[in-house]
Each structure stands twice: as structure tokens, then as C-alpha cells.
N, C-alpha and C. Protein backbone atom coordinates (compact mmCIF):
# COMPACT_ATOMS: atom_id res chain seq x y z
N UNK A 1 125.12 109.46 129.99
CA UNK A 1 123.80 108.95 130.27
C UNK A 1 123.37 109.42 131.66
N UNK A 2 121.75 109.83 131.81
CA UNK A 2 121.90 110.75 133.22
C UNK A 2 121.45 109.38 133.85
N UNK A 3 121.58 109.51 135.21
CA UNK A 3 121.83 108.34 136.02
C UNK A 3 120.03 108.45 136.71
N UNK A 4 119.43 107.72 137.40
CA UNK A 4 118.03 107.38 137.76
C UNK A 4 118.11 108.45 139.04
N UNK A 5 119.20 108.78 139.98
CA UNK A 5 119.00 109.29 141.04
C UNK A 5 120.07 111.21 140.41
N UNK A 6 120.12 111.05 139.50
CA UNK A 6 120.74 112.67 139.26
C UNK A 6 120.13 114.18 139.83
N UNK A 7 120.78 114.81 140.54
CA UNK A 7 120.23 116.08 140.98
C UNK A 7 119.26 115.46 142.08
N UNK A 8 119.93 114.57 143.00
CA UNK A 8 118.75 114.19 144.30
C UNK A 8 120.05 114.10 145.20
N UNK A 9 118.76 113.65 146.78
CA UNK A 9 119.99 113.54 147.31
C UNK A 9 118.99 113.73 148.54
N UNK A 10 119.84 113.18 149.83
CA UNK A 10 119.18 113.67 151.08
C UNK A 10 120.25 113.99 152.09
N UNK A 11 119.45 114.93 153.25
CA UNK A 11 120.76 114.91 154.22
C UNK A 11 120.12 114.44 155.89
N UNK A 12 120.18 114.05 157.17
CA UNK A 12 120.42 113.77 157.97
C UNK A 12 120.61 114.37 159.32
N UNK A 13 119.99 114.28 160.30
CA UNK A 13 120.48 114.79 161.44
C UNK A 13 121.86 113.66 162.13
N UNK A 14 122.83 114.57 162.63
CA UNK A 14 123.64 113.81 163.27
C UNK A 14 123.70 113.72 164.24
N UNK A 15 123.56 112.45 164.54
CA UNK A 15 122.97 111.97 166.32
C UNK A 15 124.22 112.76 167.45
N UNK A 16 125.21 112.39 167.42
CA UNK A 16 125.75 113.01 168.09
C UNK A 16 127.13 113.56 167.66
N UNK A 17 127.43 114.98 168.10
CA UNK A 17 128.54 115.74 167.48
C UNK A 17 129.82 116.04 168.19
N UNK A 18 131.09 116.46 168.14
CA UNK A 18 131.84 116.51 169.02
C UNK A 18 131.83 117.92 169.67
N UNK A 19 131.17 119.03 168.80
CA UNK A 19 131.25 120.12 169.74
C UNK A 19 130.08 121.03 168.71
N UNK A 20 129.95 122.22 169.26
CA UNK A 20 128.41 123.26 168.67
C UNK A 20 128.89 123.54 167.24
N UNK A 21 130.08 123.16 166.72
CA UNK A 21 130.83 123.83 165.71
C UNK A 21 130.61 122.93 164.92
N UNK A 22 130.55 121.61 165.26
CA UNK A 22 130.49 120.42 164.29
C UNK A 22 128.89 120.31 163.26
N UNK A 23 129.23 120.04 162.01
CA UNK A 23 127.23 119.98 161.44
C UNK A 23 126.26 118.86 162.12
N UNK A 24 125.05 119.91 162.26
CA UNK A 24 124.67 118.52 162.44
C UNK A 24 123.39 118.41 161.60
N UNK A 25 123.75 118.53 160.40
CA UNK A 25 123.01 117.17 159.76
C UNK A 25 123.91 117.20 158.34
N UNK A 26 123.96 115.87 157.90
CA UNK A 26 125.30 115.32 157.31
C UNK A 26 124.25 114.40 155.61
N UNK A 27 124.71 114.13 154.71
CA UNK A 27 124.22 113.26 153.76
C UNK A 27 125.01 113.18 152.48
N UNK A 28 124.31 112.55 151.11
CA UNK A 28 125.33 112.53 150.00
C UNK A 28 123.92 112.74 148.76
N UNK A 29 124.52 113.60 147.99
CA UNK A 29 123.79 113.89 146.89
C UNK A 29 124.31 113.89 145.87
N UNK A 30 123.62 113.77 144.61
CA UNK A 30 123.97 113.63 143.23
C UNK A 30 123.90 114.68 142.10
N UNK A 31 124.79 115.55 141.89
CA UNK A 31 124.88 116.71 141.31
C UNK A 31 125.20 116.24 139.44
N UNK A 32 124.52 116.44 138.97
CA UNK A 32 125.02 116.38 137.22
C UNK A 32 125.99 115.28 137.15
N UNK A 33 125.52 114.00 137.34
CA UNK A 33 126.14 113.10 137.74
C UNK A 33 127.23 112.57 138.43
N UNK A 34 127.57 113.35 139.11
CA UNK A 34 128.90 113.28 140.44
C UNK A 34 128.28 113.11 142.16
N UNK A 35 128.73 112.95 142.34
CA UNK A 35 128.53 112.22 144.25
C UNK A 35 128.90 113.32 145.08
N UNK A 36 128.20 113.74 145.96
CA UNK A 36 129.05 115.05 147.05
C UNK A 36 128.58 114.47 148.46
N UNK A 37 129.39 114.63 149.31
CA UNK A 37 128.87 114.43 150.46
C UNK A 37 128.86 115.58 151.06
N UNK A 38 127.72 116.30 152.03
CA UNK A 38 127.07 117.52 152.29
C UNK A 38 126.78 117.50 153.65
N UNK A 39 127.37 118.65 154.44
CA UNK A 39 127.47 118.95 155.86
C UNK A 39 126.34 119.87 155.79
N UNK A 40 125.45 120.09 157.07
CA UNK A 40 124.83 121.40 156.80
C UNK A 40 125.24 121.82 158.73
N UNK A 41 124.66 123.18 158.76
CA UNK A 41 124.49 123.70 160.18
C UNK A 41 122.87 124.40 159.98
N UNK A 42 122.24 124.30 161.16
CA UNK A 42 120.90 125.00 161.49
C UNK A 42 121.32 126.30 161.81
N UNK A 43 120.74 127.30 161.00
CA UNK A 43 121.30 128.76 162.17
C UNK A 43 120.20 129.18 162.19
N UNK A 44 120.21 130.95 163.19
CA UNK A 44 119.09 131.77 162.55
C UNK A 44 119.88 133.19 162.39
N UNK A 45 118.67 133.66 162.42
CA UNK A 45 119.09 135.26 162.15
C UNK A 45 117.47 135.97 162.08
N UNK A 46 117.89 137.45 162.18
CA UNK A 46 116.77 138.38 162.75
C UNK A 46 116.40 138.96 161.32
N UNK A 47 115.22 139.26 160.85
CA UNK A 47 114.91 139.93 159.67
C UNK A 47 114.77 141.14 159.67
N UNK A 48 114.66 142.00 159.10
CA UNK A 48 114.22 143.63 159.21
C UNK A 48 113.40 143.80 160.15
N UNK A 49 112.27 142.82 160.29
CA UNK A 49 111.11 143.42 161.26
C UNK A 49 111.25 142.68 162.36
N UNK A 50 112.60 142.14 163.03
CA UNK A 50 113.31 141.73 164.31
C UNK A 50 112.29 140.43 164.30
N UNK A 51 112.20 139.44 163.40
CA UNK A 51 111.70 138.25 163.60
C UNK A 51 112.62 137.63 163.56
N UNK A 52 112.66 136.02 164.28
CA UNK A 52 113.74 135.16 164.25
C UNK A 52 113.33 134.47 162.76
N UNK A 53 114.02 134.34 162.24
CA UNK A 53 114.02 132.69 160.85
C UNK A 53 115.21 131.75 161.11
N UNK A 54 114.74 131.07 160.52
CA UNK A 54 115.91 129.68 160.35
C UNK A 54 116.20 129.53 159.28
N UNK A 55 117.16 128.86 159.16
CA UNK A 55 118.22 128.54 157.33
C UNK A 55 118.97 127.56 158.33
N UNK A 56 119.32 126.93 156.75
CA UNK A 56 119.86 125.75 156.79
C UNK A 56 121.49 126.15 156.20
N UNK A 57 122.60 126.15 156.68
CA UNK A 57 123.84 126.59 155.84
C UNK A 57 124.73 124.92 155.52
N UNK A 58 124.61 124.73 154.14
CA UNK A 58 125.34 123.67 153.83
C UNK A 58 127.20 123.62 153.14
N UNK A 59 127.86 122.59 153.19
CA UNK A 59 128.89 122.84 152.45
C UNK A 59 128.84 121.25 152.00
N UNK A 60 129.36 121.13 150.64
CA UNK A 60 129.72 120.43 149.71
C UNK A 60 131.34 119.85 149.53
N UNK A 61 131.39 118.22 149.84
CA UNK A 61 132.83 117.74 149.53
C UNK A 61 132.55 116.86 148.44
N UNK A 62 133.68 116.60 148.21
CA UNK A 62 134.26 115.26 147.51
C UNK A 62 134.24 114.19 148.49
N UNK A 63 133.63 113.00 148.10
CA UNK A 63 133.62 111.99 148.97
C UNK A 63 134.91 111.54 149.26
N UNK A 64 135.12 111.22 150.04
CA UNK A 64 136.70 110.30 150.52
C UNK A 64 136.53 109.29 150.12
N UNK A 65 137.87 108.46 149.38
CA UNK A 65 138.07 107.00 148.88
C UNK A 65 137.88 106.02 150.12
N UNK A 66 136.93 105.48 150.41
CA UNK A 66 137.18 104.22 151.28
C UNK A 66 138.55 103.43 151.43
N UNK A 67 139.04 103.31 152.12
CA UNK A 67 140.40 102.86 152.06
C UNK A 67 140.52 101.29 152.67
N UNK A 68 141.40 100.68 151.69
CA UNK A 68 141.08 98.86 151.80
C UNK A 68 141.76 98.58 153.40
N UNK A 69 141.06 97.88 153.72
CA UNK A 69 141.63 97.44 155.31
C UNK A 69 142.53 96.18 154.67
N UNK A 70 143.73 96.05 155.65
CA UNK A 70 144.64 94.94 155.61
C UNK A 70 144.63 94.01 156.41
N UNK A 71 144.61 92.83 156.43
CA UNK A 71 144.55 92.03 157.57
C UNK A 71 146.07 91.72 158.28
N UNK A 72 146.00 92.78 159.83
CA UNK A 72 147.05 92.80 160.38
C UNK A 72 146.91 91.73 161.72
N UNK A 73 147.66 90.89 161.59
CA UNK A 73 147.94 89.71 162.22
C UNK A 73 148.32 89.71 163.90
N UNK A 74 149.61 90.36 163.38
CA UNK A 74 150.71 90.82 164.08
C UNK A 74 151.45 92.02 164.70
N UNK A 75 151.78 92.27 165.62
CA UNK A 75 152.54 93.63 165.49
C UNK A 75 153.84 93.44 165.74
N UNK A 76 154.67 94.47 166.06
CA UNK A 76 156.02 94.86 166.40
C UNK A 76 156.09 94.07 167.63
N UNK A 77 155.28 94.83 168.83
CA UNK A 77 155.27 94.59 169.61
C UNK A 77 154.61 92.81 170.70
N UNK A 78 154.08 92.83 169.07
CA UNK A 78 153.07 91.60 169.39
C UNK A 78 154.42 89.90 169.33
N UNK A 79 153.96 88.88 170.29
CA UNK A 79 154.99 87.72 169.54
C UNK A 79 154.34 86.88 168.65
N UNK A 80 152.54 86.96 168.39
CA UNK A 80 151.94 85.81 168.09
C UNK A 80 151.72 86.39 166.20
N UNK A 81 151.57 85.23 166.33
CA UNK A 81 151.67 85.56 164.95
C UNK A 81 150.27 84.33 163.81
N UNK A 82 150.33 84.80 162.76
CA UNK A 82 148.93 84.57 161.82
C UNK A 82 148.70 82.73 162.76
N UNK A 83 149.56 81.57 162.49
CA UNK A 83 148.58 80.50 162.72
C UNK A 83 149.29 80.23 164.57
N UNK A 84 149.43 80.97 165.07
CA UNK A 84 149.43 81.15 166.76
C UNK A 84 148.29 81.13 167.66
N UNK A 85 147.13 81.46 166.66
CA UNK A 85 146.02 81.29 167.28
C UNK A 85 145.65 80.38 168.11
N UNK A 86 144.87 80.04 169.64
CA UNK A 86 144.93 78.55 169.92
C UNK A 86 143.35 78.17 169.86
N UNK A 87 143.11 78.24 169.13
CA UNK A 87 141.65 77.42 168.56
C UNK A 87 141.00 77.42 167.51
């Protein structure tokens, strides 16, 4: 069944990056009913008649599984422990 948002999708400028190499603009789109999350970079380049243009160069992942957080109490190093709390 095709889904209400199939073959859409948007992407994002990313506020801030760790270096010129990193994308910056980032989003998630919906391809033939599957999920991608999508990096792009701004470049340019010179045409035959030495004009500048711009393009957009994107790449396509697999989203990463969200991963369940655990509620860690305690550590190794720690002495207190889950009802140590004092209030």
C-alpha cells in the first residue's frame, strides 16, 4: 500500500558543522516506500563558457536504529547507588 508521504522528502541546512568536509544540509526522505536519511554538499563548478553554477551533491543512507537508553544508576567507580539519592 503506497504510504501518503511516498517519493517526498525534505533536506536542511546544518547549523553548524565540524569541518568544510562535513554536509551541510542534512534530511530524511521517502523512496518507494523506505526511509533514507540524505546528506547533501553545496559545490560549484565552471561551465564551458567559464560561468560559475551551483549543484547540490547528495548521498543516501539507511537510517540508524535509535538505540534504547538504559537507566544507569550507578557506576564502577561510583558508591551511590539507585535509592542513595538524598531527596
Amino acid at each position: 500500500m503506497k504510504k501518503k508521504n511516498d517519493n517526498s522528502g525534505a533536506i536542511f541546512p546544518v547549523e553548524e558543522r565540524a569541518s568544510d568536509k562535513h554536509p551541510n544540509l542534512s534530511g530524511n526522505v521517502n523512496v518507494g516506500g523506505k526511509d533514507w536519511f540524505v546528506v547533501g554538499w553545496t559545490n560549484t563548478y565552471e561551465d564551458t563558457s567559464g560561468n560559475t553554477k551551483k549543484y547540490i551533491s547528495l548521498k543516501f543512507n539507511e537510517p540508524k536504529p535509535k538505540e534504547e537508553t538504559s537507566k544507569v544508576v550507578g557506576t564502577i567507580d561510583s558508591p551511590f547507588k539507585e535509592n542513595d539519592v538524598p531527596f
